[in-house]
PDB file of N, CA and C in Angstrom:
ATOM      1  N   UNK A   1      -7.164  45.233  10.737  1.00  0.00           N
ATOM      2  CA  UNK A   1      -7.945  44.037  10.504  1.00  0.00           C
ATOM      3  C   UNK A   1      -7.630  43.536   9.106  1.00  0.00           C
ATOM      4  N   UNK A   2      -7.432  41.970   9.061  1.00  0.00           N
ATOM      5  CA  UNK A   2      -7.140  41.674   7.817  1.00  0.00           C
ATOM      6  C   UNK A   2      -8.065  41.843   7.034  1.00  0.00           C
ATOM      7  N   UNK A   3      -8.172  41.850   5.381  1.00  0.00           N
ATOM      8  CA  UNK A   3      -9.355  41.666   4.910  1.00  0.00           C
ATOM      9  C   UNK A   3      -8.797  41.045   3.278  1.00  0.00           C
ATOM     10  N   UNK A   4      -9.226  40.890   2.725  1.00  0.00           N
ATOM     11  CA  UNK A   4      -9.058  40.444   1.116  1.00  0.00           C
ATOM     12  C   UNK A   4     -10.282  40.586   0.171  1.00  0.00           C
ATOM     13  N   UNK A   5      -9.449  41.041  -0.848  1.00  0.00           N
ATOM     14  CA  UNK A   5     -10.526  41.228  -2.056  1.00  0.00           C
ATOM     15  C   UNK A   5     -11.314  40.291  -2.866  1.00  0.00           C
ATOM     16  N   UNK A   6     -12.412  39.918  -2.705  1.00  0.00           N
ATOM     17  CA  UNK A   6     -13.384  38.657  -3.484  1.00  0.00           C
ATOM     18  C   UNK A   6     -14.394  39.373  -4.143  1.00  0.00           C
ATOM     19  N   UNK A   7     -13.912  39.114  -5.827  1.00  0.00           N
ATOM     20  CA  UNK A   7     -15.114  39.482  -6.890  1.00  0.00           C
ATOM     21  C   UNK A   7     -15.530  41.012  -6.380  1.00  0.00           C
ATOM     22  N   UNK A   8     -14.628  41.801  -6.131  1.00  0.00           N
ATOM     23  CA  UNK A   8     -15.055  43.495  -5.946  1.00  0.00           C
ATOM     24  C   UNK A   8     -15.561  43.761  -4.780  1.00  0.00           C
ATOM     25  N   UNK A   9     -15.745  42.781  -3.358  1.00  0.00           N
ATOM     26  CA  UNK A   9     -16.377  43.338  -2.313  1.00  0.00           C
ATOM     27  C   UNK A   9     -15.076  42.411  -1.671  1.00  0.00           C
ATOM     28  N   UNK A  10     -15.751  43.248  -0.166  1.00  0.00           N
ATOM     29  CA  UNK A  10     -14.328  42.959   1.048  1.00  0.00           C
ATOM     30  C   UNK A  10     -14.624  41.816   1.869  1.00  0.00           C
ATOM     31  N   UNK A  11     -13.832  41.094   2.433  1.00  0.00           N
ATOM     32  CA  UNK A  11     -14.125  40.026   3.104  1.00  0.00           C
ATOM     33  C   UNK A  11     -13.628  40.450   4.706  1.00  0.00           C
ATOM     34  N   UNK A  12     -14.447  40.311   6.004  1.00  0.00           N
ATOM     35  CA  UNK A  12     -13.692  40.670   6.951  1.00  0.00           C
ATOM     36  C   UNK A  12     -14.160  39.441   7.942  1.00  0.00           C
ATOM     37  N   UNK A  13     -13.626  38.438   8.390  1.00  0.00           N
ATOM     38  CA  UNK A  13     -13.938  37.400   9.241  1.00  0.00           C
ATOM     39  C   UNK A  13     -15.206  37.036   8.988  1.00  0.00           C
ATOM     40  N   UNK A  14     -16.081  37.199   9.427  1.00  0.00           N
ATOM     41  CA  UNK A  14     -17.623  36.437   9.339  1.00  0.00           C
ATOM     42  C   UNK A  14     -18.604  37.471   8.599  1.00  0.00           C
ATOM     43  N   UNK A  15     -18.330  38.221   8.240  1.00  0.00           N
ATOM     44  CA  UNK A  15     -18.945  38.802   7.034  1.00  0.00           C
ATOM     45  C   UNK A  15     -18.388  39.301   5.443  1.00  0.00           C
ATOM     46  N   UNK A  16     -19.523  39.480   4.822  1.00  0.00           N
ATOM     47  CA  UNK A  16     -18.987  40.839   2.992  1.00  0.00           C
ATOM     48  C   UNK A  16     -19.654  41.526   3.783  1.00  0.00           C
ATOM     49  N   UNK A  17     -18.361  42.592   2.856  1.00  0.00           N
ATOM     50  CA  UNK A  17     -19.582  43.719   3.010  1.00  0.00           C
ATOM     51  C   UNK A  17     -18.908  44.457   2.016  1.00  0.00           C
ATOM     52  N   UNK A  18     -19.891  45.188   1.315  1.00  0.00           N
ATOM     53  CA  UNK A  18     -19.684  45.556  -0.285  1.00  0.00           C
ATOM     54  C   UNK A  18     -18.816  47.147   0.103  1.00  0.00           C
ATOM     55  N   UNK A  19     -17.728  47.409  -1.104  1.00  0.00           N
ATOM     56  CA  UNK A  19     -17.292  48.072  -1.426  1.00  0.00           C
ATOM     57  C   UNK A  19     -18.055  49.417  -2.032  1.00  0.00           C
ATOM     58  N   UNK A  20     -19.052  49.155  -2.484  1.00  0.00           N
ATOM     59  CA  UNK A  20     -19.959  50.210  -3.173  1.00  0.00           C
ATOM     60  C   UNK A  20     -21.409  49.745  -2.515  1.00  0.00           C
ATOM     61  N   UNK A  21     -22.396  51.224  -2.306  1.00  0.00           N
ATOM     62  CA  UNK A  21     -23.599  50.684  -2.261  1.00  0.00           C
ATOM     63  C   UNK A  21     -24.012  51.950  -2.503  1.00  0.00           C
ATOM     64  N   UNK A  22     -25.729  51.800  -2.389  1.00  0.00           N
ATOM     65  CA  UNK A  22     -26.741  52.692  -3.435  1.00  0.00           C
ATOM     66  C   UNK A  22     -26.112  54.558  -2.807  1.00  0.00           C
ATOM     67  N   UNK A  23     -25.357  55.005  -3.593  1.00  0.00           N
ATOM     68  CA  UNK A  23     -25.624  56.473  -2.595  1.00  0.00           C
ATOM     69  C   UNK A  23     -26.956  58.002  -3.019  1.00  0.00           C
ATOM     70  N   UNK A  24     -27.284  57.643  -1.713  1.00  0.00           N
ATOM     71  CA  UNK A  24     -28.131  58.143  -0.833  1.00  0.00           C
ATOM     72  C   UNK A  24     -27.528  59.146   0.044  1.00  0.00           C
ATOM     73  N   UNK A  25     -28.753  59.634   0.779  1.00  0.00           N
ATOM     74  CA  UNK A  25     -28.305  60.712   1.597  1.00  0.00           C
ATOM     75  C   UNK A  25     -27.960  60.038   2.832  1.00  0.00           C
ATOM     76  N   UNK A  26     -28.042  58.849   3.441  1.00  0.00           N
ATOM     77  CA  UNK A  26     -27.543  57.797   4.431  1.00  0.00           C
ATOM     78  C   UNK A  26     -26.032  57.038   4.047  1.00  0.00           C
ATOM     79  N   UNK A  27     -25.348  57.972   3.220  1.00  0.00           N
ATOM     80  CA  UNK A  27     -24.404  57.077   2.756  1.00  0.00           C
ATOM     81  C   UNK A  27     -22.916  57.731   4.078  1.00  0.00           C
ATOM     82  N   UNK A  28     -22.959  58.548   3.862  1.00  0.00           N
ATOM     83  CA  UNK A  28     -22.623  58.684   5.537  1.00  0.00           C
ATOM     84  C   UNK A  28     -22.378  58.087   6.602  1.00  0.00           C
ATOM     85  N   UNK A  29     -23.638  57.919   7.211  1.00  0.00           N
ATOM     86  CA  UNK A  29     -23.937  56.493   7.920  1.00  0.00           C
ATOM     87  C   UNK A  29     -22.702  55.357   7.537  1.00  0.00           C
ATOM     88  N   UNK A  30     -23.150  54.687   6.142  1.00  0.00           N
ATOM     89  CA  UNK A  30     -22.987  54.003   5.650  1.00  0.00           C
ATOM     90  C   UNK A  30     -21.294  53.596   5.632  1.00  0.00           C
ATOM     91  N   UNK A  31     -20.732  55.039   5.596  1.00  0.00           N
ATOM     92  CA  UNK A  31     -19.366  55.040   5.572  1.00  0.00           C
ATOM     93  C   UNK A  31     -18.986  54.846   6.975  1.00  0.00           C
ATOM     94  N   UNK A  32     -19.617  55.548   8.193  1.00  0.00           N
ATOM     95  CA  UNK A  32     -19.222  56.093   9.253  1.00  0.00           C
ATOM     96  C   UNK A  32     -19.267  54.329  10.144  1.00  0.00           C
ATOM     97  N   UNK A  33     -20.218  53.556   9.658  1.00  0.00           N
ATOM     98  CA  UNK A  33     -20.475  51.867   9.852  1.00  0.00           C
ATOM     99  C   UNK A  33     -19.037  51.212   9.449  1.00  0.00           C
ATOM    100  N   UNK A  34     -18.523  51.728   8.593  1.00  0.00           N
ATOM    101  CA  UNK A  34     -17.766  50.551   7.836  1.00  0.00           C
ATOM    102  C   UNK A  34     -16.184  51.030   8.389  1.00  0.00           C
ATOM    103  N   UNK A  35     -16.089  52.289   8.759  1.00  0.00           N
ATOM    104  CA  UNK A  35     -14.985  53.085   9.784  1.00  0.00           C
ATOM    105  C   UNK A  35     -14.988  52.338  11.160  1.00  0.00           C
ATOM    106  N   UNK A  36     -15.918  52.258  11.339  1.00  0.00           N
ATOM    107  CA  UNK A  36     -16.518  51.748  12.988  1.00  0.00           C
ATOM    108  C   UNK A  36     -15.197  50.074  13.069  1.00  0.00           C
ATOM    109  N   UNK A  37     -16.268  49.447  12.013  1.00  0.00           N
ATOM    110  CA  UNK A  37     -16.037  47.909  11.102  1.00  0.00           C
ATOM    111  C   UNK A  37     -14.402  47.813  11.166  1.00  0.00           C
ATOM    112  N   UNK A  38     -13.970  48.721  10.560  1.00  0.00           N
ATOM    113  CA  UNK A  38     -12.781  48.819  10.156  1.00  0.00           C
ATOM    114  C   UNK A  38     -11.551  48.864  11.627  1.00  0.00           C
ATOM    115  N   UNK A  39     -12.048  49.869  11.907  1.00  0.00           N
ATOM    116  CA  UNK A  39     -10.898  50.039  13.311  1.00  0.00           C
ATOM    117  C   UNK A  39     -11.738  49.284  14.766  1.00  0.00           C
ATOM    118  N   UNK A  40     -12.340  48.967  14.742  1.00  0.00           N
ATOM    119  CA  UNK A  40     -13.097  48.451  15.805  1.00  0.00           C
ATOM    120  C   UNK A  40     -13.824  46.937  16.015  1.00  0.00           C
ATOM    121  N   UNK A  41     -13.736  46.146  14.935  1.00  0.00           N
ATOM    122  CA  UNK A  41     -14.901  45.229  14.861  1.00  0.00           C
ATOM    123  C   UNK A  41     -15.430  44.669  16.244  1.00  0.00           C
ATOM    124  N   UNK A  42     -14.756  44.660  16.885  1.00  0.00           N
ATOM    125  CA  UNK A  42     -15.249  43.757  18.283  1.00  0.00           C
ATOM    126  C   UNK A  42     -16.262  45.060  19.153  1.00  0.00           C
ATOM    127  N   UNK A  43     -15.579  45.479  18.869  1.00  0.00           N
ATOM    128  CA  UNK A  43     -16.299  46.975  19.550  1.00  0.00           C
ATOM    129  C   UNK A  43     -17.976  46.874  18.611  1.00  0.00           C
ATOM    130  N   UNK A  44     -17.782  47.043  17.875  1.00  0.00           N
ATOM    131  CA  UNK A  44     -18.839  47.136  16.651  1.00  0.00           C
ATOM    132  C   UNK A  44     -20.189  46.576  16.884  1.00  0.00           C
ATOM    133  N   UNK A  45     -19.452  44.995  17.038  1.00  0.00           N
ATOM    134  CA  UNK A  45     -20.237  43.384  17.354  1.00  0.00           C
ATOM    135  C   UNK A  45     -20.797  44.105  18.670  1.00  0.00           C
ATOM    136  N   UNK A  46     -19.915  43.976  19.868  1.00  0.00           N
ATOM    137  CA  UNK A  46     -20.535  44.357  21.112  1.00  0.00           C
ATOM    138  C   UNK A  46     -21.475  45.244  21.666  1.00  0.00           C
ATOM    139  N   UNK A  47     -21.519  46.646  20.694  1.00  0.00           N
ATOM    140  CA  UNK A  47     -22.331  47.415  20.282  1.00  0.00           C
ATOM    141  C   UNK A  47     -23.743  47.501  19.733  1.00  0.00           C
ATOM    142  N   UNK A  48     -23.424  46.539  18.702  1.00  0.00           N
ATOM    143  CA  UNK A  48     -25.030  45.676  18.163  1.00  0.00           C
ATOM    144  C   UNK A  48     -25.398  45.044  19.009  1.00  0.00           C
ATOM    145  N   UNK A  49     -24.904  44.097  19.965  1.00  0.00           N
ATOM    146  CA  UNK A  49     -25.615  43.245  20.572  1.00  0.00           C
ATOM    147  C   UNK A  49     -26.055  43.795  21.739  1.00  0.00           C
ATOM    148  N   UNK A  50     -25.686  44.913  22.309  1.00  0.00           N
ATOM    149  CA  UNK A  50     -26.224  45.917  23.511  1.00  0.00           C
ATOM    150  C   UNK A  50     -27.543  46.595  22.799  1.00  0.00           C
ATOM    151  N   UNK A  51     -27.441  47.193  21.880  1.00  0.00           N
ATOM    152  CA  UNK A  51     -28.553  47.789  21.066  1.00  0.00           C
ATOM    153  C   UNK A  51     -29.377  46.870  21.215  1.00  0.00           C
ATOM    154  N   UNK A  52     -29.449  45.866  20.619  1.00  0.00           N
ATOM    155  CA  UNK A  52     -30.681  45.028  20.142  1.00  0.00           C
ATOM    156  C   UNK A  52     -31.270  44.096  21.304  1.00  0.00           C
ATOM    157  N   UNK A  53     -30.144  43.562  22.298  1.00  0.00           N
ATOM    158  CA  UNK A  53     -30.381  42.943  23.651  1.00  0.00           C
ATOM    159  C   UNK A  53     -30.523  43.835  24.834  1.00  0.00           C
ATOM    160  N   UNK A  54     -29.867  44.473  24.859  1.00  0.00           N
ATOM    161  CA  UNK A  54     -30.081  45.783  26.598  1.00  0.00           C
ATOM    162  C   UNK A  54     -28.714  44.996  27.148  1.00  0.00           C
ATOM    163  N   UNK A  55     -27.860  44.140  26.320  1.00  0.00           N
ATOM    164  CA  UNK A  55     -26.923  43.552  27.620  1.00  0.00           C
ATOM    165  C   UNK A  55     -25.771  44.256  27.552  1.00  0.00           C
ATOM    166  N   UNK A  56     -25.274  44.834  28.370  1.00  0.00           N
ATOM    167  CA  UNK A  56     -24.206  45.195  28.854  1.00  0.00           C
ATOM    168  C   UNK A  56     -23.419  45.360  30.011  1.00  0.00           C
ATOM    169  N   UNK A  57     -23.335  43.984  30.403  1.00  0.00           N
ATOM    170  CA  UNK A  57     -22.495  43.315  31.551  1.00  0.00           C
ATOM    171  C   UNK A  57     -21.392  42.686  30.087  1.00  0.00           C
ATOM    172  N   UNK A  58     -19.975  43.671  30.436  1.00  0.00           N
ATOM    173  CA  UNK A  58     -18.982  43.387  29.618  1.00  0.00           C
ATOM    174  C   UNK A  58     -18.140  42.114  29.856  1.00  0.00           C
ATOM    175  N   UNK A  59     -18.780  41.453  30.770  1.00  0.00           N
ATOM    176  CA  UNK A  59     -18.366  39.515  30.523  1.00  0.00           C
ATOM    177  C   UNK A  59     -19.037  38.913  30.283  1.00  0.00           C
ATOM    178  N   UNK A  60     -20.623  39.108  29.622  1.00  0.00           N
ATOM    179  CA  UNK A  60     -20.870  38.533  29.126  1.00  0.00           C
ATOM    180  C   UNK A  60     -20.692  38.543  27.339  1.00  0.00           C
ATOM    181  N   UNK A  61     -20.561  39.843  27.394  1.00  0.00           N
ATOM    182  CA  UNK A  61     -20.521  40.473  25.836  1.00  0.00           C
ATOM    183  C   UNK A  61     -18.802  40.170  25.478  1.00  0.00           C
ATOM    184  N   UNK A  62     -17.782  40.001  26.592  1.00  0.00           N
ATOM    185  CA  UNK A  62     -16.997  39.127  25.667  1.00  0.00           C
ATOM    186  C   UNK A  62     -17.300  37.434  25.456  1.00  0.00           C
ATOM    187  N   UNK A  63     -17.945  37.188  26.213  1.00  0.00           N
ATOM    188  CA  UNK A  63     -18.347  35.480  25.800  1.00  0.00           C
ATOM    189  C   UNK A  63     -18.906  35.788  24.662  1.00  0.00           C
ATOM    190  N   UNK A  64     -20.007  36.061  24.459  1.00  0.00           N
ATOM    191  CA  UNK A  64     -21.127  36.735  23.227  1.00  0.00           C
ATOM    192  C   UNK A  64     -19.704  36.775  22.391  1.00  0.00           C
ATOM    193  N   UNK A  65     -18.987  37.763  22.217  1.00  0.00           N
ATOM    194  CA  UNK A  65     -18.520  37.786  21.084  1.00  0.00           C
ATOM    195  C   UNK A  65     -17.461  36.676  20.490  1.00  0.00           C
ATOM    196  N   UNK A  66     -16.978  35.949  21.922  1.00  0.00           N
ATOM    197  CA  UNK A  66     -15.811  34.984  21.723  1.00  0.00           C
ATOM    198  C   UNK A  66     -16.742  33.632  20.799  1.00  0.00           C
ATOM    199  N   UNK A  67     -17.943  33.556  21.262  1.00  0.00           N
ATOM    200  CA  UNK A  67     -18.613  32.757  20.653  1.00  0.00           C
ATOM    201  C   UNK A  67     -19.100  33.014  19.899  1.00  0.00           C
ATOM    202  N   UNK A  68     -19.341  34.328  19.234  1.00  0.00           N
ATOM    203  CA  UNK A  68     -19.825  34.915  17.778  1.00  0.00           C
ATOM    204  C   UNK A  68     -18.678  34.354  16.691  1.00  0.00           C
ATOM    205  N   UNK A  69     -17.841  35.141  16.833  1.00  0.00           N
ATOM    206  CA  UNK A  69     -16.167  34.656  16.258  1.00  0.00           C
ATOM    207  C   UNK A  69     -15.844  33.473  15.982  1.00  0.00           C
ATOM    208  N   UNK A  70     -16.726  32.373  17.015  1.00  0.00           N
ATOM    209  CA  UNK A  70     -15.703  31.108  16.582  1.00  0.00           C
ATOM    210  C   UNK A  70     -17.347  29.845  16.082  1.00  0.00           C
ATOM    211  N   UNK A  71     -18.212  30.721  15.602  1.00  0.00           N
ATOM    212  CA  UNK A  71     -19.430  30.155  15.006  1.00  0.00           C
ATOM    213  C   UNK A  71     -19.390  30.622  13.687  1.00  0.00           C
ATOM    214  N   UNK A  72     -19.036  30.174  12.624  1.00  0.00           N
ATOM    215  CA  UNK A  72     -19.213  30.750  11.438  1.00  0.00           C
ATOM    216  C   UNK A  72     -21.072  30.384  10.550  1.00  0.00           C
ATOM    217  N   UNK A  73     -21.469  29.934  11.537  1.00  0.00           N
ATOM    218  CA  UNK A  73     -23.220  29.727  11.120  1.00  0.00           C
ATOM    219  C   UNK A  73     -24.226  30.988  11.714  1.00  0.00           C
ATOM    220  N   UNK A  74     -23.188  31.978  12.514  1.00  0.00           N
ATOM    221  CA  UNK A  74     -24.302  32.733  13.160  1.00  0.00           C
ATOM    222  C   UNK A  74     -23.769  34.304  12.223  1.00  0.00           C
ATOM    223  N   UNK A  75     -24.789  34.668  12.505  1.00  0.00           N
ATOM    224  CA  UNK A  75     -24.652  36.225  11.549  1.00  0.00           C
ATOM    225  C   UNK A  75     -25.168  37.422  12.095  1.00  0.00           C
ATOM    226  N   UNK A  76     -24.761  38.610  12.337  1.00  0.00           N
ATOM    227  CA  UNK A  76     -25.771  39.730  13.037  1.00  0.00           C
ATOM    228  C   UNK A  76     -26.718  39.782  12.308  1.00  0.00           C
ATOM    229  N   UNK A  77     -26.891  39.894  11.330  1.00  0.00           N
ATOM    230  CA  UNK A  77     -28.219  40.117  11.120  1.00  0.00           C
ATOM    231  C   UNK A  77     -29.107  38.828  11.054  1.00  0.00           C
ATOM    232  N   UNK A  78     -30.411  38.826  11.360  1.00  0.00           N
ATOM    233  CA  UNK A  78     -31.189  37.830  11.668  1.00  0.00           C
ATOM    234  C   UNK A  78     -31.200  37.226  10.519  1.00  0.00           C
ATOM    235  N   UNK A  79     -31.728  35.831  10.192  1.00  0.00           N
ATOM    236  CA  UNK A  79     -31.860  35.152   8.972  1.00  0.00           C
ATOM    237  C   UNK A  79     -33.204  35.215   8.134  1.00  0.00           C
ATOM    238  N   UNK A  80     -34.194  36.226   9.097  1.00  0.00           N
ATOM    239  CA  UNK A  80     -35.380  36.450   8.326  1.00  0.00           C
ATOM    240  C   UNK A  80     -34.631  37.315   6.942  1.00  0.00           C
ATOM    241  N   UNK A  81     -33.621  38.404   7.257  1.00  0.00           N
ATOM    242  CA  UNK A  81     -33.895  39.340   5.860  1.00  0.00           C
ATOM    243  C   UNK A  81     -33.050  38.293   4.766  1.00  0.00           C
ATOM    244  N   UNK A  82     -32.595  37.626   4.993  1.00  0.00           N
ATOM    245  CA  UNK A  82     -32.029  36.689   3.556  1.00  0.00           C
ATOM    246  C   UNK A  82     -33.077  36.121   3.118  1.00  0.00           C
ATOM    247  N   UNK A  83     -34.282  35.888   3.967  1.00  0.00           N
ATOM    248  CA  UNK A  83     -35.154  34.968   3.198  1.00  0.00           C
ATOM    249  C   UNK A  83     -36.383  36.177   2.673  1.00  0.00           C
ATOM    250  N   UNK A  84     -36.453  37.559   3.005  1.00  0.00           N
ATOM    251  CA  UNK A  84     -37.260  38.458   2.996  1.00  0.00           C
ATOM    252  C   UNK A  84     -35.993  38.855   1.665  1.00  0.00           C
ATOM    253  N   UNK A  85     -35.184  39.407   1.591  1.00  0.00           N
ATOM    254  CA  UNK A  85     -34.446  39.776   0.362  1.00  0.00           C
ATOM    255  C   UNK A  85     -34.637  38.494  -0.882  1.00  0.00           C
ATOM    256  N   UNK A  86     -34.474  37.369  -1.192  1.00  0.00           N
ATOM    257  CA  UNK A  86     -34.709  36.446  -1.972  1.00  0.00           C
ATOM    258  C   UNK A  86     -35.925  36.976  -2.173  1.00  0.00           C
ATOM    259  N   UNK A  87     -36.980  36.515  -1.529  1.00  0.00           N
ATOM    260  CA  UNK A  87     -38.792  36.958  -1.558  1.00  0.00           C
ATOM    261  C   UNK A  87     -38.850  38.238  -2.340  1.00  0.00           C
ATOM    262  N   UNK A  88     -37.829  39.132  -1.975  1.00  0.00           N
ATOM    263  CA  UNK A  88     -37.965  40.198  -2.601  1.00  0.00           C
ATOM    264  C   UNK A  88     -37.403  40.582  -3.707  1.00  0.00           C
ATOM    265  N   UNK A  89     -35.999  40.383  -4.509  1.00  0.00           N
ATOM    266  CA  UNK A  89     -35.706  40.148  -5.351  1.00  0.00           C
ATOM    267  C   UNK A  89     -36.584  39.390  -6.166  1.00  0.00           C
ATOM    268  N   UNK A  90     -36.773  38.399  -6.071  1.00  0.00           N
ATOM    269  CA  UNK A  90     -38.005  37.630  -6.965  1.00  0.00           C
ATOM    270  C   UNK A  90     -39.290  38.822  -7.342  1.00  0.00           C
ATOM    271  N   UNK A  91     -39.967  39.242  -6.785  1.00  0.00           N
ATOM    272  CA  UNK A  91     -40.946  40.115  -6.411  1.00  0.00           C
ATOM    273  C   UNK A  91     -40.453  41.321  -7.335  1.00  0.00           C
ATOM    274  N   UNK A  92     -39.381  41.823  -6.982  1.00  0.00           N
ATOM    275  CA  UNK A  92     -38.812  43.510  -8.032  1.00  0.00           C
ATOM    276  C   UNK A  92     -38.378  42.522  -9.704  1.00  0.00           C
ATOM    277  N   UNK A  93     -38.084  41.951  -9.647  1.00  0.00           N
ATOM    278  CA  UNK A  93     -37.521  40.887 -10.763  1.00  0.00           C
ATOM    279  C   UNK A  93     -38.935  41.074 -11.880  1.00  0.00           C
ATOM    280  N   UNK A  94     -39.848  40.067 -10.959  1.00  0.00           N
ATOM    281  CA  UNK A  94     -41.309  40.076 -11.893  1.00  0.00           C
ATOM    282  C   UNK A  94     -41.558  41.054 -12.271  1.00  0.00           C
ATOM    283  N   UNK A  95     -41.634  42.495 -11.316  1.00  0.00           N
ATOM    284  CA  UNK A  95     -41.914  43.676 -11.823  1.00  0.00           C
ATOM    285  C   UNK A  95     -41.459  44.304 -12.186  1.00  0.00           C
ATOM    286  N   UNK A  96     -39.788  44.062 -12.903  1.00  0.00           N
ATOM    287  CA  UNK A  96     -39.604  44.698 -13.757  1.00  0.00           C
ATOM    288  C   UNK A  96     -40.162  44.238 -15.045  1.00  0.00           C
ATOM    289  N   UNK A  97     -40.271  43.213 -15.244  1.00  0.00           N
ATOM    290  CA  UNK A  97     -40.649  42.130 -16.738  1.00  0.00           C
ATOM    291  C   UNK A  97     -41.532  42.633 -16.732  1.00  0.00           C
ATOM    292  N   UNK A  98     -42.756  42.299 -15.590  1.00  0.00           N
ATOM    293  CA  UNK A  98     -43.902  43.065 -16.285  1.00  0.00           C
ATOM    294  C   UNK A  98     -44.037  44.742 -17.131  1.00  0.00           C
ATOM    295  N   UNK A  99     -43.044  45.313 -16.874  1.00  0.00           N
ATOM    296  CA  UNK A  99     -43.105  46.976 -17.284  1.00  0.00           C
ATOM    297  C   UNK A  99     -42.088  46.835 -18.537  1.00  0.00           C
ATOM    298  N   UNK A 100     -41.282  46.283 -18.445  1.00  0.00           N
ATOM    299  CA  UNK A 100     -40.665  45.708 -19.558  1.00  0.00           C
ATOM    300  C   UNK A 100     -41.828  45.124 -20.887  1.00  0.00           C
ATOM    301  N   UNK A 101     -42.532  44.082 -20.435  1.00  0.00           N
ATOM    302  CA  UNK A 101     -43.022  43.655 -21.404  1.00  0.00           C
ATOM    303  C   UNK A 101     -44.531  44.967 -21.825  1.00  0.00           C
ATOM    304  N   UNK A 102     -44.956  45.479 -20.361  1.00  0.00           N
ATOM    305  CA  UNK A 102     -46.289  46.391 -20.912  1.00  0.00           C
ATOM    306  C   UNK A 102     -45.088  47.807 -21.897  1.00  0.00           C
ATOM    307  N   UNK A 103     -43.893  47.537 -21.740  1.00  0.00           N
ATOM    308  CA  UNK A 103     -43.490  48.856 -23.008  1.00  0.00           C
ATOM    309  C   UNK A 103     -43.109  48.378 -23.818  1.00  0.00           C
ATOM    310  N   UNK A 104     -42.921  47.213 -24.330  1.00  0.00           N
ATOM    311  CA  UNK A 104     -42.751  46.417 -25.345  1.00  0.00           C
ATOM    312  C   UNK A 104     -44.128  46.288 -26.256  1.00  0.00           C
ATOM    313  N   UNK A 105     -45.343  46.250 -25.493  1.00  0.00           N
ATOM    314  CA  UNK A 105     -46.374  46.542 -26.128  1.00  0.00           C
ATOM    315  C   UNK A 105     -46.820  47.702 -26.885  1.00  0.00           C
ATOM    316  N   UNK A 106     -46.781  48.641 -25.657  1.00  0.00           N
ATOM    317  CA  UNK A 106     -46.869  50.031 -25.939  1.00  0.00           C
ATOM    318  C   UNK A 106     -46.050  50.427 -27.334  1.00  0.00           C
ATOM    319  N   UNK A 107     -44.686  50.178 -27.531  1.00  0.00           N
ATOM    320  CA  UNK A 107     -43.780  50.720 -28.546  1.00  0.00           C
ATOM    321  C   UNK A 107     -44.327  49.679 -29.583  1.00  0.00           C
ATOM    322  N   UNK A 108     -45.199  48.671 -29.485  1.00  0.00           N
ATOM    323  CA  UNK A 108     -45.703  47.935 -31.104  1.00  0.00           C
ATOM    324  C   UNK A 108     -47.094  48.927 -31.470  1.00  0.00           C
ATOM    325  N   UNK A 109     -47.314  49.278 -30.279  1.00  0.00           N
ATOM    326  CA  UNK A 109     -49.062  49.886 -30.821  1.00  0.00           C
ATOM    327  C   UNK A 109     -48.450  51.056 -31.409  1.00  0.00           C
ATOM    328  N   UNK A 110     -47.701  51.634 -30.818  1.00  0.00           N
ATOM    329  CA  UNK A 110     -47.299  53.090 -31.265  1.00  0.00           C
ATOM    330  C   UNK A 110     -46.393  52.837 -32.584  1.00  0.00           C
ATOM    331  N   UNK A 111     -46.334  51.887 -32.775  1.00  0.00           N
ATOM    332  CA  UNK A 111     -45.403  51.996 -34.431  1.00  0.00           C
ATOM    333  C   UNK A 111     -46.169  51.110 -35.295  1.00  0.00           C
ATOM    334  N   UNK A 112     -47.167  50.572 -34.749  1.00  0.00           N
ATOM    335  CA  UNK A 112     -48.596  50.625 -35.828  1.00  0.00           C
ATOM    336  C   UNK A 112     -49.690  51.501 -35.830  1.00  0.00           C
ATOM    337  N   UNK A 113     -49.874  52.227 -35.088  1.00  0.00           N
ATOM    338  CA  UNK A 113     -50.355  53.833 -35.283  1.00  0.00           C
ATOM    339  C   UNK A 113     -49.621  54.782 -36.268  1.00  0.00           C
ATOM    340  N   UNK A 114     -48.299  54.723 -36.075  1.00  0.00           N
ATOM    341  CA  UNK A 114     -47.514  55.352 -37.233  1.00  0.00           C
ATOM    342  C   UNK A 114     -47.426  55.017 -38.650  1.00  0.00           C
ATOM    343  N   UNK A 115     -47.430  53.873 -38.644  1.00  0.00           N
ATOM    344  CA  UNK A 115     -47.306  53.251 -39.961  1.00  0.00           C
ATOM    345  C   UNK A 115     -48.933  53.251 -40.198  1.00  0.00           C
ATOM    346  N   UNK A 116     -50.003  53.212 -39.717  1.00  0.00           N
ATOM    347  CA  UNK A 116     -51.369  53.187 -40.044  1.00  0.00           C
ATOM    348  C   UNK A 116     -51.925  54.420 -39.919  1.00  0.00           C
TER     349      UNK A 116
END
């Protein structure tokens, strides 16, 4: 499968998918997905969509995929988690500032305790 390198992650037809991610004890998985990805994609696609639909009448799942392939607006994963990841990034963002700024406090009280 072709793929090309953009800004440190891989490009493979209708998806990224990152070169590095958090490792964990699922990183395994993680690898064993991207093996799948790698030597298989159609297989892969057809796979998800049996999982998540129950369909597996294999003419329809090549239409399904012939028309996955030639839609570059559709994505396996649903479009709720892009808008649940944004929501959420925003959300871990604030809370880091906030702990950021409550130890920014903390380290002024504590070095006017010292000096006082």
């Amino acid at each position: 499968m072709a793929y090309r390198v953009i800004m440190e992650s891989f490009f493979w037809n209708h998806g990224n998918y990152s070169d590095s991610y958090p490792q964990k004890k699922d990183s395994q998985i993680i690898d064993t997905i991207n093996k799948m990805i790698d030597e298989d994609y159609e297989g892969f696609v057809k796979a998800l969509i049996t999982i998540e639909t129950g369909i597996d009448n294999p003419d329809l799942l090549d239409e399904l995929y012939d028309r996955f392939m030639h839609n570059d607006g559709v994505n396996l994963i649903n479009d709720y988690f892009d808008e649940l990841i944004y929501d959420l990034e925003d959300e871990i963002t604030i809370g880091e500032e906030k702990v950021m700024e409550t130890q920014g406090k903390l380290n002024k009280d504590n070095e006017i305790l010292k000096d006082g």
